[in-house]
C-alpha atoms as a PDB file:
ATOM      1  CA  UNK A   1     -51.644 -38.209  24.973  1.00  0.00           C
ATOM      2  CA  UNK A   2     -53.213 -38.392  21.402  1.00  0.00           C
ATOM      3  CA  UNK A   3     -51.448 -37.348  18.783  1.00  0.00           C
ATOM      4  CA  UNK A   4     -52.511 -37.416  15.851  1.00  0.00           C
ATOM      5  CA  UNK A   5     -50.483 -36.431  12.167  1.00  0.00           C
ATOM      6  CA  UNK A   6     -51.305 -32.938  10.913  1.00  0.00           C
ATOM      7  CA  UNK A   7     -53.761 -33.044   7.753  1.00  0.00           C
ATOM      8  CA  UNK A   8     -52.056 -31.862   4.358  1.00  0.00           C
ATOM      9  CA  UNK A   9     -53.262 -29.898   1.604  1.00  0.00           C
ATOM     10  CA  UNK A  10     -53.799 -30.933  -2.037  1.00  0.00           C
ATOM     11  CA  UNK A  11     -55.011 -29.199  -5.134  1.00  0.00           C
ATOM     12  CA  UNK A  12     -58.717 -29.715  -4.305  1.00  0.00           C
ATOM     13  CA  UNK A  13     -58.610 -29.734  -0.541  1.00  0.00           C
ATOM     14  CA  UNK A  14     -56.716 -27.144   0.935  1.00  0.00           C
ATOM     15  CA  UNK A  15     -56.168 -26.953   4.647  1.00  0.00           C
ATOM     16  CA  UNK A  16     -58.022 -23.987   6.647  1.00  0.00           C
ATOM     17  CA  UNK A  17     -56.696 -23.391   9.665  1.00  0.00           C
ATOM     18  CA  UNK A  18     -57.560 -20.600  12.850  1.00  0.00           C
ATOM     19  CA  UNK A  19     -55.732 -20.209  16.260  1.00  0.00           C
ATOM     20  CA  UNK A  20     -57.509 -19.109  19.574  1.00  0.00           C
ATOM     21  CA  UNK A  21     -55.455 -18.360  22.110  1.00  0.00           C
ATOM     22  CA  UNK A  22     -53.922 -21.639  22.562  1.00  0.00           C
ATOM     23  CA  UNK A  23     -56.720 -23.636  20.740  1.00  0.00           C
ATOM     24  CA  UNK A  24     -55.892 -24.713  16.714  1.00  0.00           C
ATOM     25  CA  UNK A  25     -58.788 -25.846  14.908  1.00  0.00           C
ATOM     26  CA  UNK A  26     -57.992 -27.161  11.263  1.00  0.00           C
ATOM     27  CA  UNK A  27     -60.634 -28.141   8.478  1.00  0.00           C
ATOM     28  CA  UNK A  28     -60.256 -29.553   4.855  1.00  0.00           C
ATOM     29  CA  UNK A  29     -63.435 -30.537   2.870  1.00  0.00           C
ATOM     30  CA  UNK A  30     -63.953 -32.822  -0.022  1.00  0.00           C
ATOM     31  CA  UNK A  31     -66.961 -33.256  -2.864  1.00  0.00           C
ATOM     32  CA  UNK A  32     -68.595 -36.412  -2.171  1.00  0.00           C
ATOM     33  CA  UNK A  33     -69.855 -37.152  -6.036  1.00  0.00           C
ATOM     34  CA  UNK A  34     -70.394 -40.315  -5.146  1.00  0.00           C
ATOM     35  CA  UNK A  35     -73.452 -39.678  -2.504  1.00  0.00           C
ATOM     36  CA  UNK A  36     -74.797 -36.058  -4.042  1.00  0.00           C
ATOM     37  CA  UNK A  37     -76.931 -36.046  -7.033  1.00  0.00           C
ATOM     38  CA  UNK A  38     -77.061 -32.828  -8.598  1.00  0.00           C
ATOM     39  CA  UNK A  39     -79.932 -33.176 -10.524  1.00  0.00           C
ATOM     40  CA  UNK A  40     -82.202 -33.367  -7.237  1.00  0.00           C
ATOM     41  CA  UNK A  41     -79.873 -30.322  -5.662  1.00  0.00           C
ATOM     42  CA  UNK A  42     -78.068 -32.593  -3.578  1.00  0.00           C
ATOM     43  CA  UNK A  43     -74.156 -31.599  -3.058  1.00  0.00           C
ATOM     44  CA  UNK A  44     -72.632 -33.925  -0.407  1.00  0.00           C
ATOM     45  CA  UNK A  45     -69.438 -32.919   1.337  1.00  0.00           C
ATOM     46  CA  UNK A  46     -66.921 -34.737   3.821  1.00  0.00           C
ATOM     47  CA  UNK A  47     -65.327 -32.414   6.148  1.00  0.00           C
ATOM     48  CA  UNK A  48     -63.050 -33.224   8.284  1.00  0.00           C
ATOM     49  CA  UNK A  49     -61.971 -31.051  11.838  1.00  0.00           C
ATOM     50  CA  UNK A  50     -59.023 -31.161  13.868  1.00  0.00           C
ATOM     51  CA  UNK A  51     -59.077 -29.398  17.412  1.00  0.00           C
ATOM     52  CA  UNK A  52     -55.890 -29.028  19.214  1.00  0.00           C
ATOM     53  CA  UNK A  53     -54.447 -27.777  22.771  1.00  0.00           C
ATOM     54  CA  UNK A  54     -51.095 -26.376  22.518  1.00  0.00           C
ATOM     55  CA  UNK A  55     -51.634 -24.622  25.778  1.00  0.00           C
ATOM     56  CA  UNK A  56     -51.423 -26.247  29.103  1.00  0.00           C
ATOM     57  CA  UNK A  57     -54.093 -25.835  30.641  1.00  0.00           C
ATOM     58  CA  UNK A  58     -56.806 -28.893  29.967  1.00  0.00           C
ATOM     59  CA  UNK A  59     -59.682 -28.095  28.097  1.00  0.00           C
ATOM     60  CA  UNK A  60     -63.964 -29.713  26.891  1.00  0.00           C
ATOM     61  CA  UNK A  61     -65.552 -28.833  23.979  1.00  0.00           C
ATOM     62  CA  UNK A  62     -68.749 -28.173  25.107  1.00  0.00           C
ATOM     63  CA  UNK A  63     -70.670 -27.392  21.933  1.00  0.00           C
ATOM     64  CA  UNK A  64     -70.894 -26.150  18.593  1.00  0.00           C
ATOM     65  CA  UNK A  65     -72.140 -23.487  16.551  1.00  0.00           C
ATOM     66  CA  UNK A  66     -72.250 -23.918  12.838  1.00  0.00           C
ATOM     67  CA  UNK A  67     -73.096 -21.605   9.628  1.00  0.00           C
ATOM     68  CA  UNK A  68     -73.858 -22.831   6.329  1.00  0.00           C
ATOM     69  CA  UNK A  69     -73.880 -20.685   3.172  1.00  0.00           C
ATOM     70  CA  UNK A  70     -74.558 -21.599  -0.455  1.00  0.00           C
ATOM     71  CA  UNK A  71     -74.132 -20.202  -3.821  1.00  0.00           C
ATOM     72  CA  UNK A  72     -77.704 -18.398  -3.168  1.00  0.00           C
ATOM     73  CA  UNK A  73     -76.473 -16.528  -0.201  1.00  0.00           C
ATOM     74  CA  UNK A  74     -78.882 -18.822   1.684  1.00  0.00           C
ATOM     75  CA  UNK A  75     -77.324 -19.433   4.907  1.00  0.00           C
ATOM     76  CA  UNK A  76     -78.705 -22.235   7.625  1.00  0.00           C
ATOM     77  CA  UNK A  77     -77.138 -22.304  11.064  1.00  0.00           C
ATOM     78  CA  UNK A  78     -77.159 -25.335  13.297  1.00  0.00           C
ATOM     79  CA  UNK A  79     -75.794 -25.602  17.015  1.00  0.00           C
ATOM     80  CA  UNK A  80     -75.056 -28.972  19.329  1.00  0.00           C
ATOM     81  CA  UNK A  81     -73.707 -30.407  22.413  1.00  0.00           C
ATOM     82  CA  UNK A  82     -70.189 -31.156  22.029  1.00  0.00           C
ATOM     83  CA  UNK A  83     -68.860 -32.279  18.488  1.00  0.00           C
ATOM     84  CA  UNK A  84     -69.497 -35.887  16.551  1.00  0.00           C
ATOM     85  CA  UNK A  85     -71.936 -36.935  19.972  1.00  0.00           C
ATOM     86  CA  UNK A  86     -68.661 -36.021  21.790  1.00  0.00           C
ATOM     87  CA  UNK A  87     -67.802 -33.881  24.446  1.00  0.00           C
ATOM     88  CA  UNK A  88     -63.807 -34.635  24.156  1.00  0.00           C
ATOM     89  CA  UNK A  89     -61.731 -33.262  26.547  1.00  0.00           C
ATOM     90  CA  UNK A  90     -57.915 -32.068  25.429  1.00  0.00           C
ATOM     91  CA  UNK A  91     -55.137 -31.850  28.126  1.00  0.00           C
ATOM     92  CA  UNK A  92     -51.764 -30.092  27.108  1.00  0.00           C
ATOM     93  CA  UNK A  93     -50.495 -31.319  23.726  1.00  0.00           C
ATOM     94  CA  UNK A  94     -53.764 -33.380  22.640  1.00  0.00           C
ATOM     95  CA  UNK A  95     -55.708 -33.250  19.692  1.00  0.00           C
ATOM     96  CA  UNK A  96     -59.234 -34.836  18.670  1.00  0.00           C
ATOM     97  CA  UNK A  97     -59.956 -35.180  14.955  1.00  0.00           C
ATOM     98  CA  UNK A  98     -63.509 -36.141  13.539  1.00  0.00           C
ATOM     99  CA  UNK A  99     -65.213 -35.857  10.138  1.00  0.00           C
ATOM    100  CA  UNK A 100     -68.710 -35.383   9.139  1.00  0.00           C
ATOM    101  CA  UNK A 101     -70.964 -34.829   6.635  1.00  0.00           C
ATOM    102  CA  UNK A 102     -72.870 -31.655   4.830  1.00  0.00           C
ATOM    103  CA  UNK A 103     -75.295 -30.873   2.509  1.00  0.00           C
ATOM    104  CA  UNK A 104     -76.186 -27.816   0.019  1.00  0.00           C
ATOM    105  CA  UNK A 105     -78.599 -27.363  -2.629  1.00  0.00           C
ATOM    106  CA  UNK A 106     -75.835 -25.653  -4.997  1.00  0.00           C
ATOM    107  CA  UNK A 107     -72.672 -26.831  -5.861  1.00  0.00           C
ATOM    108  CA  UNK A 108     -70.449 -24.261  -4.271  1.00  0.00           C
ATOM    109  CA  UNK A 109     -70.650 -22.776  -0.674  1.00  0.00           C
ATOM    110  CA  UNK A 110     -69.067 -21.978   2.674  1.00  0.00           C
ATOM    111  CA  UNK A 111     -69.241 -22.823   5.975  1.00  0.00           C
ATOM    112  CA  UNK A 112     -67.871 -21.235   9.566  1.00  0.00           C
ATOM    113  CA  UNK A 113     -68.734 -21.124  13.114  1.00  0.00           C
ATOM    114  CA  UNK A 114     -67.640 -21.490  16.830  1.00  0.00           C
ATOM    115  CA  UNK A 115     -66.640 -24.254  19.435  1.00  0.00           C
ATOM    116  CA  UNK A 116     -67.359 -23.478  22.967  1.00  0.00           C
ATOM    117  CA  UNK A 117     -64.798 -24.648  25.626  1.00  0.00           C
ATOM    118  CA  UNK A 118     -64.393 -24.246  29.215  1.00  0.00           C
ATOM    119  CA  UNK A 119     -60.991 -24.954  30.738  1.00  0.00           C
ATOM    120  CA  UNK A 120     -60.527 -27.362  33.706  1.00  0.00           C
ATOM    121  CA  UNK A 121     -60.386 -23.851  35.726  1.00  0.00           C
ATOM    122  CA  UNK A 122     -63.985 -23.642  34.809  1.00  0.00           C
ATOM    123  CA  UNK A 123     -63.657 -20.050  31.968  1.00  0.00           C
ATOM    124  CA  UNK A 124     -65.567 -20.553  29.175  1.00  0.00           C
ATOM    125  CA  UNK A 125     -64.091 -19.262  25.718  1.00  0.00           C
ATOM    126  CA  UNK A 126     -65.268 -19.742  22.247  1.00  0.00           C
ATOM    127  CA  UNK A 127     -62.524 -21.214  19.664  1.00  0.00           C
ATOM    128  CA  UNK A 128     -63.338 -19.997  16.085  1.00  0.00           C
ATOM    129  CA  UNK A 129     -63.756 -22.187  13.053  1.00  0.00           C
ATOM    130  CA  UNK A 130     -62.390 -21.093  10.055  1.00  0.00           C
ATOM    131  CA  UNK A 131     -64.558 -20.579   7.330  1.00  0.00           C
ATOM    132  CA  UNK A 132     -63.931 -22.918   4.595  1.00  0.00           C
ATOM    133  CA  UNK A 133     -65.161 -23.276   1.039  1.00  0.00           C
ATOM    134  CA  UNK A 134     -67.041 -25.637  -0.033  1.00  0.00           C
ATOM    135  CA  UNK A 135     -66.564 -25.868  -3.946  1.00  0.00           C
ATOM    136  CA  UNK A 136     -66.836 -28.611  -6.708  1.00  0.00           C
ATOM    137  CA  UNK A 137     -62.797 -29.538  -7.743  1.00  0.00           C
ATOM    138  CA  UNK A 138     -61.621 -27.564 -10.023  1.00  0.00           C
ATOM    139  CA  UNK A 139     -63.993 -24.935  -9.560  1.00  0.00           C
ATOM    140  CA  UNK A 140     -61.171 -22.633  -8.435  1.00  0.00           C
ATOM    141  CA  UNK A 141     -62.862 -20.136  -6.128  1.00  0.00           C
ATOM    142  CA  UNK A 142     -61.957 -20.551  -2.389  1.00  0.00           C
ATOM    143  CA  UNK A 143     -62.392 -18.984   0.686  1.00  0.00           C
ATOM    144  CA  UNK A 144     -58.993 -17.444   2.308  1.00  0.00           C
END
């Protein structure tokens, strides 16, 4: 079983957090200054997901479906096999936490989206992310 400690929040990176049906999916995002450079429109967050099975019933993420929004409204959408070149699988009690990397051309935004599962019984259900802001610290405008 993997089990792995729940993420916290802090000032500048609260905790987002949605439940589907027995499926938790947690995010918290941080402002990469040290990769973005604002002067060419490049804002570089570090976002990291948690996915876990408190039913008991064994489930795959199968894909992903994600939407990104900036300050502009402008919104791009990307979809994948599994998650982080994954297709984890979560029995009863497990969790699978991984953390990548996205860009906007503004300094504030938001992002949301989906994670498709099928259960060991072979029903397919999606498990919603929860949208999450994506804002320089100390900006104080956030999502939820």
């Amino acid at each position: 079983m993997r089990r792995i400690p729940r993420r916290s929040a802090s000032r500048d990176a609260p905790v987002y957090e949605t439940r589907t049906r027995d499926i938790v999916v947690r995010v918290v995002a941080a402002f990469a200054a040290e990769q973005s450079d604002p002067e060419e429109g490049e804002y570089i967050w570090i976002y990291t997901v948690e996915i876990e099975n408190h039913g008991r019933e064994t489930v795959e993420v199968t894909s992903h479906h994600w939407t990104v929004v900036d300050a502009m409204n402008r919104s791009e959408e990307t979809s994948g096999e599994g998650v982080a070149e994954e297709q984890p699988e979560l029995k009863a009690g497990e969790a699978f936490r991984y953390s990548q990397t996205a860009t906007l051309r503004t300094g504030s935004g938001s992002m949301r989206g989906v994670f498709h599962l099928v259960t060991e019984g072979g029903e397919n259900f999606d498990a919603e992310i929860p949208e999450f802001s994506l804002h320089l610290p100390g900006a104080g405008r956030v999502v939820n």
